[in-house]
N, C-alpha and C. Protein backbone atom coordinates (compact mmCIF):
# COMPACT_ATOMS: atom_id res chain seq x y z
N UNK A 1 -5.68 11.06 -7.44
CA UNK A 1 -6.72 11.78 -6.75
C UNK A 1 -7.16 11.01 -5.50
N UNK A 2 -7.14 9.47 -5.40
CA UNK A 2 -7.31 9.03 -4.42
C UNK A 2 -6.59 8.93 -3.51
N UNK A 3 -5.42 9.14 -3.95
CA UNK A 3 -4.22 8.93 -2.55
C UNK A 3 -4.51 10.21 -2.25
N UNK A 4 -4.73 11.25 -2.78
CA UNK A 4 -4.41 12.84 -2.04
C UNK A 4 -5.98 12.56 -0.98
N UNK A 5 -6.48 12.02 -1.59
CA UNK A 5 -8.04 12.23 -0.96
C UNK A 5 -7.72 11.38 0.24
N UNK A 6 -7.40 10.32 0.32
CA UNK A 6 -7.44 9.51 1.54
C UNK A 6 -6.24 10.35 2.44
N UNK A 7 -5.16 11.01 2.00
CA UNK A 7 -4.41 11.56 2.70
C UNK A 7 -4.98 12.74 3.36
N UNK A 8 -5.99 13.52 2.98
CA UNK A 8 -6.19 14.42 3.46
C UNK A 8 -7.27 13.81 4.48
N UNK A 9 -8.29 12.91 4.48
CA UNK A 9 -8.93 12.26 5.33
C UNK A 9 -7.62 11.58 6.76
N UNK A 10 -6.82 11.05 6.24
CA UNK A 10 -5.61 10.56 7.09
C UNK A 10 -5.20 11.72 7.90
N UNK A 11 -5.06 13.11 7.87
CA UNK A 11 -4.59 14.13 7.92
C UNK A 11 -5.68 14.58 8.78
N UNK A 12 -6.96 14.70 9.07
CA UNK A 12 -8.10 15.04 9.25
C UNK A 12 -8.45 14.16 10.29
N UNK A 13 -8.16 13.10 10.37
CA UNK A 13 -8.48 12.19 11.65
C UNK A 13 -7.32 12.06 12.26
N UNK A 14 -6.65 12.44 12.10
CA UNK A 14 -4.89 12.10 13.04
C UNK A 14 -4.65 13.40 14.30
N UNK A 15 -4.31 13.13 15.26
CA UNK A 15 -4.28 13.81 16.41
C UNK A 15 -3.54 15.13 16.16
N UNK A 16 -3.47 16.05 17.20
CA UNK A 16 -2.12 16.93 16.91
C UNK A 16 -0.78 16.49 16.15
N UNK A 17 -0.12 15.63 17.01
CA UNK A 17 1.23 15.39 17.05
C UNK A 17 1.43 14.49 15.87
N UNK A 18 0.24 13.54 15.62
CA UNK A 18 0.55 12.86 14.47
C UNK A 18 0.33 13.59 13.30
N UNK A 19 -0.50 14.46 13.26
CA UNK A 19 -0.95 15.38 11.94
C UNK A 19 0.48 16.20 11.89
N UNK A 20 0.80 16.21 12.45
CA UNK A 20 2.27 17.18 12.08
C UNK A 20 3.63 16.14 10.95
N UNK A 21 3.46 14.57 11.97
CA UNK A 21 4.65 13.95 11.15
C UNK A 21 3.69 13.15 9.94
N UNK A 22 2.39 13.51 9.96
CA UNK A 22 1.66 13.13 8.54
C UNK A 22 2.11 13.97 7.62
N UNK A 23 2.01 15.23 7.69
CA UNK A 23 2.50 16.10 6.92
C UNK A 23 3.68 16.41 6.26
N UNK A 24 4.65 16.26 7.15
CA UNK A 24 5.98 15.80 7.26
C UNK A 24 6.13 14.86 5.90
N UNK A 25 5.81 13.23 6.65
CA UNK A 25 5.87 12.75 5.55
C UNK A 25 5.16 12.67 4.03
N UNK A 26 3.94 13.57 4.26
CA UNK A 26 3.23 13.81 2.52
C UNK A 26 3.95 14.66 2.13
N UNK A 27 4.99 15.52 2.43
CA UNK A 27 5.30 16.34 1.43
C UNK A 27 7.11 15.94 1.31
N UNK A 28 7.18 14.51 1.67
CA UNK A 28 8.55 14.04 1.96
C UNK A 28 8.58 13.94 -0.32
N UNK A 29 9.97 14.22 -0.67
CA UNK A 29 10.17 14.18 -1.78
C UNK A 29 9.79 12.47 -2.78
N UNK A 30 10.01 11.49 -2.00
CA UNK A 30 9.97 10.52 -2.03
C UNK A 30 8.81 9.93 -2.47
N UNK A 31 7.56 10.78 -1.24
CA UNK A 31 6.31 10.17 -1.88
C UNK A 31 5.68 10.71 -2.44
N UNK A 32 6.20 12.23 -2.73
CA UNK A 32 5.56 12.86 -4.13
C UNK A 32 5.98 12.63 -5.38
N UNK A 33 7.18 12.17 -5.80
CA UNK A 33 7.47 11.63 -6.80
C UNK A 33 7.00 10.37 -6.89
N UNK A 34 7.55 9.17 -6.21
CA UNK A 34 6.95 7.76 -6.08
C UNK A 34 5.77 7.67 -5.94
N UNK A 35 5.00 8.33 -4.98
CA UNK A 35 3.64 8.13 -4.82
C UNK A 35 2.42 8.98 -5.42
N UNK A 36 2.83 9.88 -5.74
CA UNK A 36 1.59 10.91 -6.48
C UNK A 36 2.13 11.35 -7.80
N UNK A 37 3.24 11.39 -8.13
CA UNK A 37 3.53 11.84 -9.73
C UNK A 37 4.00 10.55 -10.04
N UNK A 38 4.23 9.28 -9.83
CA UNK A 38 4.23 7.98 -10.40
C UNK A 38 2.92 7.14 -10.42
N UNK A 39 1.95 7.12 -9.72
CA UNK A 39 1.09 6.97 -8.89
C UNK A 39 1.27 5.42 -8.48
N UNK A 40 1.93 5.41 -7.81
CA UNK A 40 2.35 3.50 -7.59
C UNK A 40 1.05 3.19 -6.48
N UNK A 41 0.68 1.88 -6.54
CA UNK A 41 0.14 1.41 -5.29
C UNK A 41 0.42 1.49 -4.19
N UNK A 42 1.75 1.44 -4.21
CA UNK A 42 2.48 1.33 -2.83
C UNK A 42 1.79 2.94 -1.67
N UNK A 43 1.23 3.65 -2.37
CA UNK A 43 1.18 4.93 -1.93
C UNK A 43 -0.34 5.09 -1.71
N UNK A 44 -1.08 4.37 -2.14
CA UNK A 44 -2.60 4.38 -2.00
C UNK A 44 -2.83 3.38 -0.73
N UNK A 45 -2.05 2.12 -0.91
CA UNK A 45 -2.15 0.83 0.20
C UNK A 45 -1.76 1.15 1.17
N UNK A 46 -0.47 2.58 1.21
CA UNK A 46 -0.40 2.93 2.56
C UNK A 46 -1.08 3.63 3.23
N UNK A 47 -1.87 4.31 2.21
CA UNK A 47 -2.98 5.67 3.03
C UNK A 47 -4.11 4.71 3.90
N UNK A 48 -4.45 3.69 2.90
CA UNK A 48 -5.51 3.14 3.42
C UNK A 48 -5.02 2.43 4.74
N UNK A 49 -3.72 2.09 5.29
CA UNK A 49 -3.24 1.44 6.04
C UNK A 49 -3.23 1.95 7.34
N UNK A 50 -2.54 3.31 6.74
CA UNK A 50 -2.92 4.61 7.60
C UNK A 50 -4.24 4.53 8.22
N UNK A 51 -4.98 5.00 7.81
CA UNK A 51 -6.38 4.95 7.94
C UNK A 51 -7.28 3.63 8.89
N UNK A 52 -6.62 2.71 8.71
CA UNK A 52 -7.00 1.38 9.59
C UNK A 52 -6.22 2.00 10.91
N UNK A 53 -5.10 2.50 10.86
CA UNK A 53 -4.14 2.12 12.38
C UNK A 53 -4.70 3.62 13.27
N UNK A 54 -5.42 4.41 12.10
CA UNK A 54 -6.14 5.75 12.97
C UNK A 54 -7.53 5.09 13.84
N UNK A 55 -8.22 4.35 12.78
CA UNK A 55 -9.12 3.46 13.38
C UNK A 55 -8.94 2.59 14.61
N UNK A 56 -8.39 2.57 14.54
CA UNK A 56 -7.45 1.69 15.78
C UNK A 56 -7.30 2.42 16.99
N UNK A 57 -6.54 3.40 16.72
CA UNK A 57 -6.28 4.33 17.52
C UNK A 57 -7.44 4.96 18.50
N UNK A 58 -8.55 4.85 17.33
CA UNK A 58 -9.90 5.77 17.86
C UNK A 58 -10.86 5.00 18.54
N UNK A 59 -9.92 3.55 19.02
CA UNK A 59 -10.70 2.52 19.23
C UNK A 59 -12.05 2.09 18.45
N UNK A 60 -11.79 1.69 17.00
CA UNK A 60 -12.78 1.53 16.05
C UNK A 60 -12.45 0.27 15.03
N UNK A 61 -12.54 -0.42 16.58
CA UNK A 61 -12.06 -2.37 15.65
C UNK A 61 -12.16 -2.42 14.31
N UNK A 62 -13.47 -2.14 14.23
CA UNK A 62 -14.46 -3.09 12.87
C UNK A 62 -13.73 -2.50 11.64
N UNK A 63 -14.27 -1.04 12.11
CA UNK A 63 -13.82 0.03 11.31
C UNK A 63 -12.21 -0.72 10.34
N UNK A 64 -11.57 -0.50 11.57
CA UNK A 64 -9.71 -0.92 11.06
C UNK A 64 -9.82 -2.20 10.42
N UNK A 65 -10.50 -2.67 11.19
CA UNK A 65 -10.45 -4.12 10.08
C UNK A 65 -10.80 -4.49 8.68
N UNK A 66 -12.14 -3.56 8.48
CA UNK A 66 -12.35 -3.49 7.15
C UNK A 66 -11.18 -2.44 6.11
N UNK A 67 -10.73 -1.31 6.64
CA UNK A 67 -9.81 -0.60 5.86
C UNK A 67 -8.65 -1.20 5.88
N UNK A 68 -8.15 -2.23 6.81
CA UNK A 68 -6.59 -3.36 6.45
C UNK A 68 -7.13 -4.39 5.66
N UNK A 69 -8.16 -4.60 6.00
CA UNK A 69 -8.19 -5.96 4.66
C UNK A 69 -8.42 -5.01 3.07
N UNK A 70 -8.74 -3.92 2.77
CA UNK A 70 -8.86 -3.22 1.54
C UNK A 70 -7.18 -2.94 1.77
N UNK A 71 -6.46 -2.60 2.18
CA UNK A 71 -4.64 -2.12 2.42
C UNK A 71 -4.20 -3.40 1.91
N UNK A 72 -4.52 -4.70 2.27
CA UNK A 72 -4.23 -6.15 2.12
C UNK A 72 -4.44 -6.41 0.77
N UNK A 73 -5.75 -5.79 0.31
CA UNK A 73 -6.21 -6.45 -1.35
C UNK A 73 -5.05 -5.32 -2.35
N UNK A 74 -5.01 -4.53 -1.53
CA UNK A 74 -4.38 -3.59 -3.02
C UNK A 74 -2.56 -4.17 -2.74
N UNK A 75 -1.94 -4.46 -1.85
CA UNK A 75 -0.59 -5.10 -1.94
C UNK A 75 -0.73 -6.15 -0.49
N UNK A 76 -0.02 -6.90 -0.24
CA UNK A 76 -0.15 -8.19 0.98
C UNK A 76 0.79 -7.67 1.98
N UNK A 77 1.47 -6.03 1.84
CA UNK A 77 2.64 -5.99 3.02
C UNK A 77 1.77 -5.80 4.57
N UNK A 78 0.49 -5.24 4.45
CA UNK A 78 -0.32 -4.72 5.80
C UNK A 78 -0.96 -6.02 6.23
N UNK A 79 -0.99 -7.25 5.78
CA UNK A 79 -1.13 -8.07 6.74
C UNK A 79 -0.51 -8.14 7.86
N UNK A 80 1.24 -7.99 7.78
CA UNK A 80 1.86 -7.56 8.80
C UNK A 80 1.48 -6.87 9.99
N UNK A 81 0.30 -5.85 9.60
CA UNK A 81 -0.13 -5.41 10.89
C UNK A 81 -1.32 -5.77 11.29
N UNK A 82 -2.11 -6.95 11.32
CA UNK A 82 -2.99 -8.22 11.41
C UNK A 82 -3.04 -7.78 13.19
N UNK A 83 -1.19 -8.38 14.12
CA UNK A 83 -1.65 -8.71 15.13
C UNK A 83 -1.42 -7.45 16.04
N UNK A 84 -0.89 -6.50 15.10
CA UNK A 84 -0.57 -5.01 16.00
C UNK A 84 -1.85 -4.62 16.73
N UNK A 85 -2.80 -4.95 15.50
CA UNK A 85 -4.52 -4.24 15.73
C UNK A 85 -5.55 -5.66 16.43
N UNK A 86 -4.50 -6.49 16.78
CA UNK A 86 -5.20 -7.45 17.94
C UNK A 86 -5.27 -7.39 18.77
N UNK A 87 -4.43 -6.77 19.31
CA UNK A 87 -3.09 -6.58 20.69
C UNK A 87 -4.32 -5.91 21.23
N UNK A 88 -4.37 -6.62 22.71
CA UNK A 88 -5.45 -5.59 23.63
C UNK A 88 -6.74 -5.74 23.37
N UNK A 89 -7.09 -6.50 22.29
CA UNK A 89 -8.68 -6.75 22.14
C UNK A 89 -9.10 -7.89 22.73
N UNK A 90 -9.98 -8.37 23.49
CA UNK A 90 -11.01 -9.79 23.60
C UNK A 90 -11.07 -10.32 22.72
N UNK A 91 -11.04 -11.95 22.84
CA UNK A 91 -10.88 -12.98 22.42
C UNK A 91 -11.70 -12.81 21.04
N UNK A 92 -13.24 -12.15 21.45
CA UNK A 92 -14.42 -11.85 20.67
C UNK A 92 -14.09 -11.04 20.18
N UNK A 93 -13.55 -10.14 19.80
CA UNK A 93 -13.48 -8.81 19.35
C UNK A 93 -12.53 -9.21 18.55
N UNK A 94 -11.19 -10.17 18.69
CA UNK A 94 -10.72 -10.83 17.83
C UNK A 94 -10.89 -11.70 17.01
N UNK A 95 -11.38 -12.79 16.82
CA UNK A 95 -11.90 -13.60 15.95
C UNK A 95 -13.02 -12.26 15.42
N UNK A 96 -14.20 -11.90 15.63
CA UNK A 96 -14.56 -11.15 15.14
C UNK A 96 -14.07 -10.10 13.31
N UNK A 97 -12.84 -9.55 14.29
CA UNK A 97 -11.68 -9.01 13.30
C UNK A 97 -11.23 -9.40 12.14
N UNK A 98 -10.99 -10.72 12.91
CA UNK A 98 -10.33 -11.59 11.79
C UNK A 98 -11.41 -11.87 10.67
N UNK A 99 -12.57 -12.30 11.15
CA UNK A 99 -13.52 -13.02 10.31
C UNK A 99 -14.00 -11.49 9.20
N UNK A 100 -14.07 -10.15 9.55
CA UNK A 100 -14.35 -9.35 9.20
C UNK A 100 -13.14 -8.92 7.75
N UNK A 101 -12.02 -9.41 8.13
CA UNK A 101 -10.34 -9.05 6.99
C UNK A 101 -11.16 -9.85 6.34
N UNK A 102 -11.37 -11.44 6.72
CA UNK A 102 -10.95 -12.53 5.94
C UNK A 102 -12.69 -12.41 4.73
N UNK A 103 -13.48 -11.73 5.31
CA UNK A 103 -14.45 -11.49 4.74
C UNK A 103 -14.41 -10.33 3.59
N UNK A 104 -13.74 -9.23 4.06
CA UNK A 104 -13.87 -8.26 2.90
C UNK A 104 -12.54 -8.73 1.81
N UNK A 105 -11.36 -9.48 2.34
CA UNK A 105 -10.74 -9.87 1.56
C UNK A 105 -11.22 -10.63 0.10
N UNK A 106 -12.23 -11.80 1.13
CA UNK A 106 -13.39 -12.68 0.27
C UNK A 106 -14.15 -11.97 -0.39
N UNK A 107 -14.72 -11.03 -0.49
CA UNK A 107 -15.34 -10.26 -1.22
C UNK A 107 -15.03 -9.54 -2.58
N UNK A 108 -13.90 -8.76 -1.95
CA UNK A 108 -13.13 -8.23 -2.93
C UNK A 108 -12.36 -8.98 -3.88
N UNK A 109 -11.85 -10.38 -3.69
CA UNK A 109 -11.27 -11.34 -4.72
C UNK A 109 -12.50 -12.16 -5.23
N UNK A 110 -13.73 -11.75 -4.91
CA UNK A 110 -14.34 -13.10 -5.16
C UNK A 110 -14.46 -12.88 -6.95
N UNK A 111 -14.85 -11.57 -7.42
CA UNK A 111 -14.88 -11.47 -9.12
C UNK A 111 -14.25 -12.04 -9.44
N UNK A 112 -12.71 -12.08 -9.04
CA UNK A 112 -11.66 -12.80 -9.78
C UNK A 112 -11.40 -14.19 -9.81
N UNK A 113 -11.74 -14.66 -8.13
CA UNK A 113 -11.44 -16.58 -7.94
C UNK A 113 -13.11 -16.59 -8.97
N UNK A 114 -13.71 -16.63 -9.03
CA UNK A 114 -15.14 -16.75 -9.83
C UNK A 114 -14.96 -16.58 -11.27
N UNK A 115 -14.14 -15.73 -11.75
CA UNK A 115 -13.63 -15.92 -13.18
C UNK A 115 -12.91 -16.77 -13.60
N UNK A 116 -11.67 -17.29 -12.59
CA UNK A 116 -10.91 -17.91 -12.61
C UNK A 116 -9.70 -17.80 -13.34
N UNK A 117 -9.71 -16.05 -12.77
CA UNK A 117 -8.46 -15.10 -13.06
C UNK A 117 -7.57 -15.50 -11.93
N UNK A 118 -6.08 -15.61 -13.10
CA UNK A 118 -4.81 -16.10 -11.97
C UNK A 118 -4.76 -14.27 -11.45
N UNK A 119 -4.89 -14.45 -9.56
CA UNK A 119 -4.98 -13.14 -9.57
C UNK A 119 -3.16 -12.89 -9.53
N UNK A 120 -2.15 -14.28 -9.42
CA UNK A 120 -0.80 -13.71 -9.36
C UNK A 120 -0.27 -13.01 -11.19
N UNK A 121 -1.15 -13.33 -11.97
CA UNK A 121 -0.57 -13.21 -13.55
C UNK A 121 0.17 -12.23 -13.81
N UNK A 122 0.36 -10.93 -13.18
CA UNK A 122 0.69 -10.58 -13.66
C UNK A 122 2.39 -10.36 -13.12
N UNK A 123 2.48 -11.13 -11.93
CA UNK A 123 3.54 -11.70 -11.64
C UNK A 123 5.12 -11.72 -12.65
N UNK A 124 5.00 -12.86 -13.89
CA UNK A 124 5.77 -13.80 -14.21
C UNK A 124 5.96 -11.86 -15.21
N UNK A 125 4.94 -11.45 -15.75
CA UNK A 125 5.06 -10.17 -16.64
C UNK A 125 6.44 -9.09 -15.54
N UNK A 126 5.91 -9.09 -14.75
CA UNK A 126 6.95 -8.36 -13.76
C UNK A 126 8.61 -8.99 -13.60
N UNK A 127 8.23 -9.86 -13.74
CA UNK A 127 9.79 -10.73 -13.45
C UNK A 127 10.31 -10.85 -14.78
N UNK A 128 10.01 -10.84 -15.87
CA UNK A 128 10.52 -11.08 -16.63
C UNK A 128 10.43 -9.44 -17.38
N UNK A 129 10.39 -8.52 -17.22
CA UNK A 129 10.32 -7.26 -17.43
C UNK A 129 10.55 -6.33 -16.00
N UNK A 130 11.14 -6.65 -15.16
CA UNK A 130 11.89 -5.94 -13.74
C UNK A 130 12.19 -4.44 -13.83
N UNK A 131 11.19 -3.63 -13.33
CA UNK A 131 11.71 -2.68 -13.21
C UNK A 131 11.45 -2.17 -11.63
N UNK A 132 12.10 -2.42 -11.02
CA UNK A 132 11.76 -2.02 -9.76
C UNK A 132 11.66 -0.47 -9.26
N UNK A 133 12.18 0.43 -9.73
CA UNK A 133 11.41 1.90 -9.53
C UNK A 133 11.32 2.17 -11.27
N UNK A 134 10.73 2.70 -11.44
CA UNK A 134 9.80 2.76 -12.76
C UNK A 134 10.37 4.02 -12.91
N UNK A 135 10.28 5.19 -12.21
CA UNK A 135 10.56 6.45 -12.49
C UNK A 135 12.52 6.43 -12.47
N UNK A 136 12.87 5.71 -11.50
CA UNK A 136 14.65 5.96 -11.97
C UNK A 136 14.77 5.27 -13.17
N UNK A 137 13.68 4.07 -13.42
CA UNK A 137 14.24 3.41 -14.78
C UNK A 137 14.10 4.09 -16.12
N UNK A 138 13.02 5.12 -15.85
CA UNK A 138 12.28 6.21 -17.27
C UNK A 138 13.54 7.03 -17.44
N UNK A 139 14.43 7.40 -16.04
CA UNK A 139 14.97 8.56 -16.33
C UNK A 139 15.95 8.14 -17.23
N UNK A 140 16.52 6.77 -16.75
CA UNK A 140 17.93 6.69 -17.08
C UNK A 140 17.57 6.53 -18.79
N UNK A 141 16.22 5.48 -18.86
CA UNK A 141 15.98 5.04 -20.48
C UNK A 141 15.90 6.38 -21.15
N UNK A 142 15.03 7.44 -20.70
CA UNK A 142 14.92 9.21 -21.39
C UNK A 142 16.60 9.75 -21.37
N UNK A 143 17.60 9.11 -20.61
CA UNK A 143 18.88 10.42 -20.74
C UNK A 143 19.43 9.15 -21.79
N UNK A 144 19.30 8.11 -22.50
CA UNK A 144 19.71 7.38 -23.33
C UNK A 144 20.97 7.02 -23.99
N UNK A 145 22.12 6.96 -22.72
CA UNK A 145 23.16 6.19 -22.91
C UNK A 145 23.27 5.15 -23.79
N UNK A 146 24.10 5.06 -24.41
CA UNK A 146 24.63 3.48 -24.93
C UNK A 146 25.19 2.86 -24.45
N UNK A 147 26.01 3.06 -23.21
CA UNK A 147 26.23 2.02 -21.95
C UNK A 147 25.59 1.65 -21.42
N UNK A 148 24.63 2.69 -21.08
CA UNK A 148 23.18 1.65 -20.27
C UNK A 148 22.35 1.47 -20.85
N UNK A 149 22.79 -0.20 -20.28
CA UNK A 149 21.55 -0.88 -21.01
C UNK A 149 20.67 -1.03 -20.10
N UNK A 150 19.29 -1.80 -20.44
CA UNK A 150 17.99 -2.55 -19.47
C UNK A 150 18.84 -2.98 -18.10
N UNK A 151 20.00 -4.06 -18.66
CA UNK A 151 20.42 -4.65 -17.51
C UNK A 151 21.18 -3.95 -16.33
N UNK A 152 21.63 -2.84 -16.98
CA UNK A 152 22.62 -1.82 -16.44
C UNK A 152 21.66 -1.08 -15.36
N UNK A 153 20.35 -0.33 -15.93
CA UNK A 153 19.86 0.44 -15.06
C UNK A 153 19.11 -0.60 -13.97
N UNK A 154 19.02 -1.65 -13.84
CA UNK A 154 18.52 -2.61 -12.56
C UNK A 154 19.33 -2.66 -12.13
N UNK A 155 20.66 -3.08 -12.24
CA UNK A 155 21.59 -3.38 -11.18
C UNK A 155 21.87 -1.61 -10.60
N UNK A 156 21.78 -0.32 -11.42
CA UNK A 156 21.88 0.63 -10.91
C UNK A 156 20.27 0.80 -9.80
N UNK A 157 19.39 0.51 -9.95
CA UNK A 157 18.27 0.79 -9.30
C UNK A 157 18.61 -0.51 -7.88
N UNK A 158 19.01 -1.54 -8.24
CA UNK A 158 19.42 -1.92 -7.02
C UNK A 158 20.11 -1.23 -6.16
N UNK A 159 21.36 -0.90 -6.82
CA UNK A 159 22.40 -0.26 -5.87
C UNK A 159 21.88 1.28 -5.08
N UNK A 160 21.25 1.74 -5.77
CA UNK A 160 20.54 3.02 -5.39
C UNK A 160 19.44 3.13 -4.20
């Protein structure tokens, strides 16, 4: 419900031309299966990512900065776009930025460094239980070969 919700907000602030290849890609097969009938993170962290680079767009520093550092807490790939949304700002307006990520970042982990929850834990659970698409791995485990095994359908989800 939240990815559709931020998508339709994404959808709602995006110009002509971009509201067209927004659309485009929400109803791409890929991220309706992966992203809304699996409901992976990967698909919520991008809306919100979205949503920073519209901010951006609308010339709305602060704004973008606080919705990439929330894109940042839910997976670490939108740090990557840290210096995209620097580019062209004052010195002030930068540090600013920064101090604003590095703040809601701080915020949002602080429950956890304060508990003194490993926030990587659940890490070593992932690696040692690998399933890198979850939905090709359900299918293959639901059509229940006796050739394929666990190990079989990863090296098939690699190759795929």
């Amino acid at each position: 419900m939240c990815i559709a919700l931020l998508l339709g907000v994404a959808l709602y602030a995006a110009d002509h031309q971009s509201r067209n290849w927004l659309a485009l890609a929400a109803l791409s097969p890929v991220f309706l299966l992966h992203g809304l009938a699996d409901v992976h993170s990967d698909a919520l962290m991008a809306c919100v990512a979205l949503l920073a680079v519209l901010a951006h767009r609308r010339d709305r520093p602060y704004l973008s900065a606080v919705l990439l550092a929330v894109a940042i807490t839910i997976k670490y790939v939108p740090v990557l776009l840290v210096p995209a949304l620097l580019i062209g700002r004052s010195r002030r307006e930068q540090a600013t930025m920064i101090v604003i990520i590095a703040s809601v970042i701080t915020a949002l982990y602080l429950p956890f460094i304060t508990t003194f929850t490993n926030l990587l834990g659940s890490l070593p659970v992932f690696a040692e239980h690998w399933q890198a698409n979850s939905l090709f791995f359900s299918i293959w485990k639901w059509i229940d070969l006796d050739w394929m095994t666990s190990e079989g359908i990863r090296i098939a989800s690699v190759v795929a």
